[in-house]
N, C-alpha and C. Protein backbone atom coordinates (compact mmCIF):
# COMPACT_ATOMS: atom_id res chain seq x y z
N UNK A 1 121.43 26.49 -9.81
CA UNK A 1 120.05 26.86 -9.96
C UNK A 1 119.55 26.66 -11.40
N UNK A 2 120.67 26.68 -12.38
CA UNK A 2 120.22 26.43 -13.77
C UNK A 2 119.23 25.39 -13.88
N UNK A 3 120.34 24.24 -13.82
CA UNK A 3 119.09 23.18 -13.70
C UNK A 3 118.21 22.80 -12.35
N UNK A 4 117.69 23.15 -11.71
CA UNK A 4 116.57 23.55 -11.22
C UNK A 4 115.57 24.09 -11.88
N UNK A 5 115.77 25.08 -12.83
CA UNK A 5 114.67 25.80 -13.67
C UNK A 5 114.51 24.76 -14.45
N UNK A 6 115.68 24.29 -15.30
CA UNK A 6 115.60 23.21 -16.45
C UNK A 6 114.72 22.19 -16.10
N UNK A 7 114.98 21.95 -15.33
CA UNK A 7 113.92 20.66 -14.29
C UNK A 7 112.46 21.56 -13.92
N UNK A 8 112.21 22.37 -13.91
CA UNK A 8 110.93 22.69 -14.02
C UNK A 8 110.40 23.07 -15.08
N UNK A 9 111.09 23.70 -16.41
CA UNK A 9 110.42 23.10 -17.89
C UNK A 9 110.51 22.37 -17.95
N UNK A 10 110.44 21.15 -18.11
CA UNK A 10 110.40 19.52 -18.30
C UNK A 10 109.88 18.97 -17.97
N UNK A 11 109.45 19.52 -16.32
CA UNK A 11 107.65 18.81 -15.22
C UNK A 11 106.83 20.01 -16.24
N UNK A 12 107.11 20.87 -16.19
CA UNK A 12 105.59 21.55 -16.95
C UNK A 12 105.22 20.81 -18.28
N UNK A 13 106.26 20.82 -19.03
CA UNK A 13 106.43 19.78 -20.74
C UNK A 13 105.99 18.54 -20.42
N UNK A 14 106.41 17.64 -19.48
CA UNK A 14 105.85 16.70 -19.08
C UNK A 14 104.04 16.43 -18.89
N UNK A 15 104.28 17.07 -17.78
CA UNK A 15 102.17 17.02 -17.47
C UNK A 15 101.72 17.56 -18.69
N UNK A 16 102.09 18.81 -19.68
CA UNK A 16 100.73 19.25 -20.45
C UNK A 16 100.94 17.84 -21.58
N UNK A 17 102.19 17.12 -22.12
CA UNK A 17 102.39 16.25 -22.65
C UNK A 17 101.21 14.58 -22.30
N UNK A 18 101.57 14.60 -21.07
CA UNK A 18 100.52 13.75 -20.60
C UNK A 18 99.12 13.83 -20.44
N UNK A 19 98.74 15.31 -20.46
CA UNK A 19 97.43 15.41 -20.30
C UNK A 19 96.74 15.00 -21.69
N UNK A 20 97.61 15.91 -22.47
CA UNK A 20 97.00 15.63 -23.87
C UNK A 20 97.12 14.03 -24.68
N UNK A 21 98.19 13.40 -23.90
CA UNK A 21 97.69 11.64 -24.46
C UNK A 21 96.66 11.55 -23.11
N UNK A 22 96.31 12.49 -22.27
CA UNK A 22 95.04 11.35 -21.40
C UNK A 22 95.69 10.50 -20.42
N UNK A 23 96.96 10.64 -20.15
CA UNK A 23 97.80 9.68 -18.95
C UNK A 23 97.36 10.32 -17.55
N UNK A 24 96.48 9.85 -17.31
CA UNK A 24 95.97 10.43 -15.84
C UNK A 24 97.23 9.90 -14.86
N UNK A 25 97.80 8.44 -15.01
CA UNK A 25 98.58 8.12 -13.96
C UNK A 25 100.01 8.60 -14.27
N UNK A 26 100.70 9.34 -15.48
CA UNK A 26 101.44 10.37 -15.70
C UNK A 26 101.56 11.68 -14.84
N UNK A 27 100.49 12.09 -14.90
CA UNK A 27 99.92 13.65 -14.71
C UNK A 27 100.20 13.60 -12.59
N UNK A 28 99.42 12.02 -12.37
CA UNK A 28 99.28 11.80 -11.00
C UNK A 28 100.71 11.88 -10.21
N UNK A 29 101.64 11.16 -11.02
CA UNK A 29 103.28 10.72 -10.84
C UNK A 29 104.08 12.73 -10.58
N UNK A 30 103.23 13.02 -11.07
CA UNK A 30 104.12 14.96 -10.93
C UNK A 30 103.73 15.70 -9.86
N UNK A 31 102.76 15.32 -8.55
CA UNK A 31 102.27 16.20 -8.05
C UNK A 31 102.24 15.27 -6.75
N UNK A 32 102.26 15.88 -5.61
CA UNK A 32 102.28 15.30 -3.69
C UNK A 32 100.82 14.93 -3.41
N UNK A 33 100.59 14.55 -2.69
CA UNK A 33 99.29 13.76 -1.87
C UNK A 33 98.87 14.84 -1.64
N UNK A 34 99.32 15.80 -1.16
CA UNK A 34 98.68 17.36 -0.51
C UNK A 34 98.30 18.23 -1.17
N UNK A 35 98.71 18.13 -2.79
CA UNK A 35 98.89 19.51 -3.39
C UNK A 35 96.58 19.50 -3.65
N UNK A 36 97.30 21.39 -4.12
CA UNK A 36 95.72 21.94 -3.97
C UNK A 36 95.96 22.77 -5.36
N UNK A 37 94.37 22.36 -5.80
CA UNK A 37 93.71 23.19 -6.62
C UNK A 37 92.93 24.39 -6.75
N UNK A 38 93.49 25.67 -7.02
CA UNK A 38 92.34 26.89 -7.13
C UNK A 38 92.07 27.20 -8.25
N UNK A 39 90.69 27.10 -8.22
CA UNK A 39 89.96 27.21 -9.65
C UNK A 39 89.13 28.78 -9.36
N UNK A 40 88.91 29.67 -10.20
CA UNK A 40 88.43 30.59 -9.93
C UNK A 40 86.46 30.19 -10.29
N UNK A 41 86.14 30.20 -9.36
CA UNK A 41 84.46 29.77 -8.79
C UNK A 41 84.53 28.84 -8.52
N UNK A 42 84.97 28.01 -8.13
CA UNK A 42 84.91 26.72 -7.67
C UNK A 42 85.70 26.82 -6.26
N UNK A 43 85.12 25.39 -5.72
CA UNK A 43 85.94 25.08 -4.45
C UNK A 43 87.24 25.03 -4.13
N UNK A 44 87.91 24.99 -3.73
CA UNK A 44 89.34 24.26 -3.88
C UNK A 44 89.41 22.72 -3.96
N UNK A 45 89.87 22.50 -5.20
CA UNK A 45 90.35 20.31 -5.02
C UNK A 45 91.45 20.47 -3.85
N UNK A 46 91.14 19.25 -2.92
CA UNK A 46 92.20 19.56 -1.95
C UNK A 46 92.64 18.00 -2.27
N UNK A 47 94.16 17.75 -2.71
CA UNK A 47 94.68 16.11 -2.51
C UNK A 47 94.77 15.10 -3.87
N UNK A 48 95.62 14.96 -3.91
CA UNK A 48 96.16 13.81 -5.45
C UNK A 48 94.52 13.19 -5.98
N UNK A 49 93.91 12.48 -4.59
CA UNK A 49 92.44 12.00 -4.82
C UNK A 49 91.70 12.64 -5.13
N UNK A 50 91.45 13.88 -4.99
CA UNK A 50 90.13 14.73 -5.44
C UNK A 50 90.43 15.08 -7.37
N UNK A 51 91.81 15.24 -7.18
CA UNK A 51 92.07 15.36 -8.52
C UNK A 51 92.00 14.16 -9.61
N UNK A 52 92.55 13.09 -9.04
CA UNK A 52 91.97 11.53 -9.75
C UNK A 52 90.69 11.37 -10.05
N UNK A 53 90.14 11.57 -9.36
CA UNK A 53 88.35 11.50 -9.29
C UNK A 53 87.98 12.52 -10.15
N UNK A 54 88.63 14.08 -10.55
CA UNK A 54 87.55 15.16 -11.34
C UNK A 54 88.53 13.97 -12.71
N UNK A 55 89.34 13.58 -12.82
CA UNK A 55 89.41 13.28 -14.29
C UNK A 55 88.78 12.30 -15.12
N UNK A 56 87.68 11.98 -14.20
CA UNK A 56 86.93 10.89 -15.27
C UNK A 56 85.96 11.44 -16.31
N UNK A 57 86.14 12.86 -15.55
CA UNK A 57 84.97 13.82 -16.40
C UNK A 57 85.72 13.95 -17.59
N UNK A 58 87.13 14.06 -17.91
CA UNK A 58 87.89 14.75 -19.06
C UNK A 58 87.89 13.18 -19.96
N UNK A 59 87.12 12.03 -19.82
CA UNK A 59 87.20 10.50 -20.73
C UNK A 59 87.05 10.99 -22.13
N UNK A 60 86.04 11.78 -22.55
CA UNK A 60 85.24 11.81 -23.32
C UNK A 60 85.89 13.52 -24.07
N UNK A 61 86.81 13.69 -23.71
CA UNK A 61 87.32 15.36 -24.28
C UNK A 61 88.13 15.26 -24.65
N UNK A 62 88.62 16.11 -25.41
CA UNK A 62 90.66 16.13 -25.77
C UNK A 62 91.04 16.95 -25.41
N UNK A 63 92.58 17.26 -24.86
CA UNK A 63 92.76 18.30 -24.13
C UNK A 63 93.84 19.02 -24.85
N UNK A 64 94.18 19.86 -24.87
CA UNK A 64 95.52 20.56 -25.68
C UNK A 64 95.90 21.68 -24.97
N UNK A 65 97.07 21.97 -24.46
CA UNK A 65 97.30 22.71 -23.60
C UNK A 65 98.67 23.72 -23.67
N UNK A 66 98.48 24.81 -23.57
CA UNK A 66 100.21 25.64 -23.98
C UNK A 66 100.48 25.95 -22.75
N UNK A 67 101.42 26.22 -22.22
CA UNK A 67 101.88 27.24 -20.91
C UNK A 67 103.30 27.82 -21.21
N UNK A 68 102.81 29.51 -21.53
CA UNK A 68 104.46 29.99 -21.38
C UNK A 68 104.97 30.56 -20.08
N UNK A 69 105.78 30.26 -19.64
CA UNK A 69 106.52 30.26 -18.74
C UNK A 69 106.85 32.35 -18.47
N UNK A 70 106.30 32.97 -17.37
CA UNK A 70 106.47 34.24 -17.28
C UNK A 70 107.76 34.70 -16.12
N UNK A 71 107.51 33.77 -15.35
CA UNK A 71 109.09 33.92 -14.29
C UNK A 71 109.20 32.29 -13.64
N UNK A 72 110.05 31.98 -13.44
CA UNK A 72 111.03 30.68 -12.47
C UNK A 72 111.88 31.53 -11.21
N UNK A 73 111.15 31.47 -10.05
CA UNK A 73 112.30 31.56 -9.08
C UNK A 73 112.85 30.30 -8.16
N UNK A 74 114.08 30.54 -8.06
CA UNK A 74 114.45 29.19 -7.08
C UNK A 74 115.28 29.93 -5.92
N UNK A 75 114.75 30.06 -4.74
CA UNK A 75 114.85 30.78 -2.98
C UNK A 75 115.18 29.60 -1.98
N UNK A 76 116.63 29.05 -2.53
CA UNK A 76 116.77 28.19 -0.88
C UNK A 76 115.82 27.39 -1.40
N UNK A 77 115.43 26.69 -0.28
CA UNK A 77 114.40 25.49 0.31
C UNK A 77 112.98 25.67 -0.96
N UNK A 78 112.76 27.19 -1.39
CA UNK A 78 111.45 27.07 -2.26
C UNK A 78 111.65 27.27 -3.51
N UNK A 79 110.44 27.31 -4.28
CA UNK A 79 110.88 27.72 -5.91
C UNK A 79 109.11 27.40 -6.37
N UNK A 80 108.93 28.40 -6.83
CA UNK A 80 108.00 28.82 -7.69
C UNK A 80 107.95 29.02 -9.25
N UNK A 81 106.91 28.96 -10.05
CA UNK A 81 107.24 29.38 -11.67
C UNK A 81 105.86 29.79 -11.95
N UNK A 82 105.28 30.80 -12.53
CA UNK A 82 104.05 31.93 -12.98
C UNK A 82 104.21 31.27 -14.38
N UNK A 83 103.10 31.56 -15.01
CA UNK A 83 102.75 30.91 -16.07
C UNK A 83 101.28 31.18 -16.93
N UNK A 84 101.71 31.84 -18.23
CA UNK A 84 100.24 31.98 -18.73
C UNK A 84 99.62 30.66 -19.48
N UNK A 85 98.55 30.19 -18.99
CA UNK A 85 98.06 28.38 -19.59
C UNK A 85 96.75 29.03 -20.08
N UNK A 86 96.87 28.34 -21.32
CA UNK A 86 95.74 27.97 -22.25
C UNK A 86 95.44 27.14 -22.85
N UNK A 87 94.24 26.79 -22.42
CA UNK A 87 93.79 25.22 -22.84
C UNK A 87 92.11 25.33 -23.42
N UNK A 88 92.91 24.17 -24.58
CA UNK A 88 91.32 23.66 -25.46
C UNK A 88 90.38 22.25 -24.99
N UNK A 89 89.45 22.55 -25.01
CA UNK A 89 88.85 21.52 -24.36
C UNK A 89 88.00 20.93 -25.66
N UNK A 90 87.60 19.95 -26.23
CA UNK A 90 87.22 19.45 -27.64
C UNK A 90 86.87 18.43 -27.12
N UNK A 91 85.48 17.80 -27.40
CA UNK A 91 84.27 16.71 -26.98
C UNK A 91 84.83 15.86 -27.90
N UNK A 92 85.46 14.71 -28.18
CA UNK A 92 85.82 13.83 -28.39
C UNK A 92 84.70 13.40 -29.85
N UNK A 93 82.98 13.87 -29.63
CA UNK A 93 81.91 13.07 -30.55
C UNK A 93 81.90 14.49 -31.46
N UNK A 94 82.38 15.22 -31.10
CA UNK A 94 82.54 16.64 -31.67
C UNK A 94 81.92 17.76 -31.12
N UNK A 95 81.16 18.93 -31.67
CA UNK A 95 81.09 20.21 -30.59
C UNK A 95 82.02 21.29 -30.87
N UNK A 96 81.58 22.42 -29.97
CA UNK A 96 82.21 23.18 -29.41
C UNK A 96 83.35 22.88 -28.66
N UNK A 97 84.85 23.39 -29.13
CA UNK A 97 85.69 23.25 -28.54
C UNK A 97 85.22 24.55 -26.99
N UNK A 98 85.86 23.90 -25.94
CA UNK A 98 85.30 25.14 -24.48
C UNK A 98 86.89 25.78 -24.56
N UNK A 99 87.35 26.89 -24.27
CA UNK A 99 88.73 27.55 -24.39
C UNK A 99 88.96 27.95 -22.93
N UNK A 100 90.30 28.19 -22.22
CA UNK A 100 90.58 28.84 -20.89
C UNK A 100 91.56 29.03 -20.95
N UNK A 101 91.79 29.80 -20.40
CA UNK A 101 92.98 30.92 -20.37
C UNK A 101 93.26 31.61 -18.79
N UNK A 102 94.63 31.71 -18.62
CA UNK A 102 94.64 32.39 -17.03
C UNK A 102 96.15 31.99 -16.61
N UNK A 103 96.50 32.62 -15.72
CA UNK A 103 97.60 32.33 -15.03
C UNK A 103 97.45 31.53 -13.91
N UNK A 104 99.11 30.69 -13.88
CA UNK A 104 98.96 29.64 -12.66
C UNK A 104 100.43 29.96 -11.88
N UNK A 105 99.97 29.92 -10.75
CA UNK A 105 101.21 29.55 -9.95
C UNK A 105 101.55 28.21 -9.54
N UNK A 106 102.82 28.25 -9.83
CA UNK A 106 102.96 26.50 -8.82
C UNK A 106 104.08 26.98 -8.17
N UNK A 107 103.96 26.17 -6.98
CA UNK A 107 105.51 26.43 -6.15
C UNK A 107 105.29 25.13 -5.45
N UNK A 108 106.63 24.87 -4.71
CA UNK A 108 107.17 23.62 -4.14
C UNK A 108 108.12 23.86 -3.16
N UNK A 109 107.84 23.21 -2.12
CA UNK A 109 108.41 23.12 -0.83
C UNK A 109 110.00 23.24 -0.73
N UNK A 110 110.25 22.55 -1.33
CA UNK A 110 111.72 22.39 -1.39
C UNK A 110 112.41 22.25 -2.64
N UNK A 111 113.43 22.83 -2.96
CA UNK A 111 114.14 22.89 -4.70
C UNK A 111 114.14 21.26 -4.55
N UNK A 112 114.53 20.67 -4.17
CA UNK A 112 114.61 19.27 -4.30
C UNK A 112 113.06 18.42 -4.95
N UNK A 113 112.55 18.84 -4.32
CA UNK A 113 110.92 18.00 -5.05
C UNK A 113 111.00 18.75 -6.39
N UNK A 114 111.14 19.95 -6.84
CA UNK A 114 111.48 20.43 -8.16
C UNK A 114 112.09 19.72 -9.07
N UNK A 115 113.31 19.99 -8.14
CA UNK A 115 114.15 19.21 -9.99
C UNK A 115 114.06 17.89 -9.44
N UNK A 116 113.88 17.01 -8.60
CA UNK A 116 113.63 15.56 -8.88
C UNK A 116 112.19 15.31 -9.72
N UNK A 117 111.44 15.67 -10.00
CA UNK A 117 110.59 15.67 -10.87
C UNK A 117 110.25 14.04 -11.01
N UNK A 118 110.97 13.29 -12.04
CA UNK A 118 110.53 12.11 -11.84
C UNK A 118 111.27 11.16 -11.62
N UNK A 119 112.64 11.92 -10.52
CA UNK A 119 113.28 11.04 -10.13
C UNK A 119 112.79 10.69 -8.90
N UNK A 120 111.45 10.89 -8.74
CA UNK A 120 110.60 11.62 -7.23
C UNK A 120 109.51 11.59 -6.93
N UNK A 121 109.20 11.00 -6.17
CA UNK A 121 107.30 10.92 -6.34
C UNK A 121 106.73 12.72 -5.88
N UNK A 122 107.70 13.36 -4.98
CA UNK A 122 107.30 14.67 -4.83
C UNK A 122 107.71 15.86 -6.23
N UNK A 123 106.40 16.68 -6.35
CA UNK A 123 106.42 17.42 -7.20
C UNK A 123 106.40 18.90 -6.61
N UNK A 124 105.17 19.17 -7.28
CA UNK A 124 104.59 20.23 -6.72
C UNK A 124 103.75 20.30 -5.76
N UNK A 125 103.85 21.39 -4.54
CA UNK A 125 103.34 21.05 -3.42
C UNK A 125 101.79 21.68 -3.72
N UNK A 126 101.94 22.82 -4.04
CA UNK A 126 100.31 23.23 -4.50
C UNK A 126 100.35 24.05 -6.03
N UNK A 127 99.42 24.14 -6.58
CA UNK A 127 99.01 24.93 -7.87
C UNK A 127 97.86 25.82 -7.65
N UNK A 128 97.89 26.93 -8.11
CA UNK A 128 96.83 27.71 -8.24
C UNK A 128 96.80 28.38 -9.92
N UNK A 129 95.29 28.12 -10.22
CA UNK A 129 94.61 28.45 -11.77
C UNK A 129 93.95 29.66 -11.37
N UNK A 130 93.75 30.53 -12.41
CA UNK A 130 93.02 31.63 -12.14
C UNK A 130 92.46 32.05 -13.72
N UNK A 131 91.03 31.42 -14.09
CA UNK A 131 90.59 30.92 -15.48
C UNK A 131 89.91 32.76 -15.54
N UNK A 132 89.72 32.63 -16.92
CA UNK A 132 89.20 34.08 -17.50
C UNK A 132 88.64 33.38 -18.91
């Protein structure tokens, strides 16, 4: 189970790594066709595509992102990891940086889509944000 966890700091290090160079097809490579987005007021993004599509909005921003890690469980077949994320959002022409903050869950179907990470096109099966 060790590395199982190990393999899930390394997809989290990974994506906030990629977000912040802007590798949308990085970020895309960590997560299933199915997985879902909960944003607190917003809809749910449902699907790899809905999420490709909101990132054309982030062209023009920089992103910088922390997540400390609050628990990793790995249960058989599932495995989850809680997480406090905070992220800067900074207009590229300058501005107001926008700030968010909140906890996320991610969990995944099977320990296997976990720690294959990117030995794997399966990641995480869904994520949930909960912004403040």
């Amino acid at each position: 189970m060790q590395n199982d966890e190990q393999a899930i700091r390394e997809l989290i290090s990974t994506w906030l790594s990629a977000s912040k160079a802007g590798d949308t097809a990085k970020v895309l490579s960590l997560m299933t066709d199915d997985v879902v987005f909960l944003v607190c007021g917003r809809p749910p993004m449902r699907g790899k595509a809905d999420f490709a599509a909101s990132q054309a909005a982030l062209a023009e921003v920089d992103i910088d992102a922390t997540s400390e890690i609050q628990e990793i469980k790995v249960l058989g077949d599932w495995a989850y990891v809680w997480t406090q994320l905070s992220v800067v959002i900074t207009p590229k022409n300058g501005g107001d940086a926008n700030r968010r903050s909140g906890n996320t869950l991610h969990s995944a179907k099977t320990r296997r889509q976990v720690a294959a990470r990117s030995r794997c096109k399966h990641a995480w099966a869904s994520v949930a944000v909960i912004e403040s």
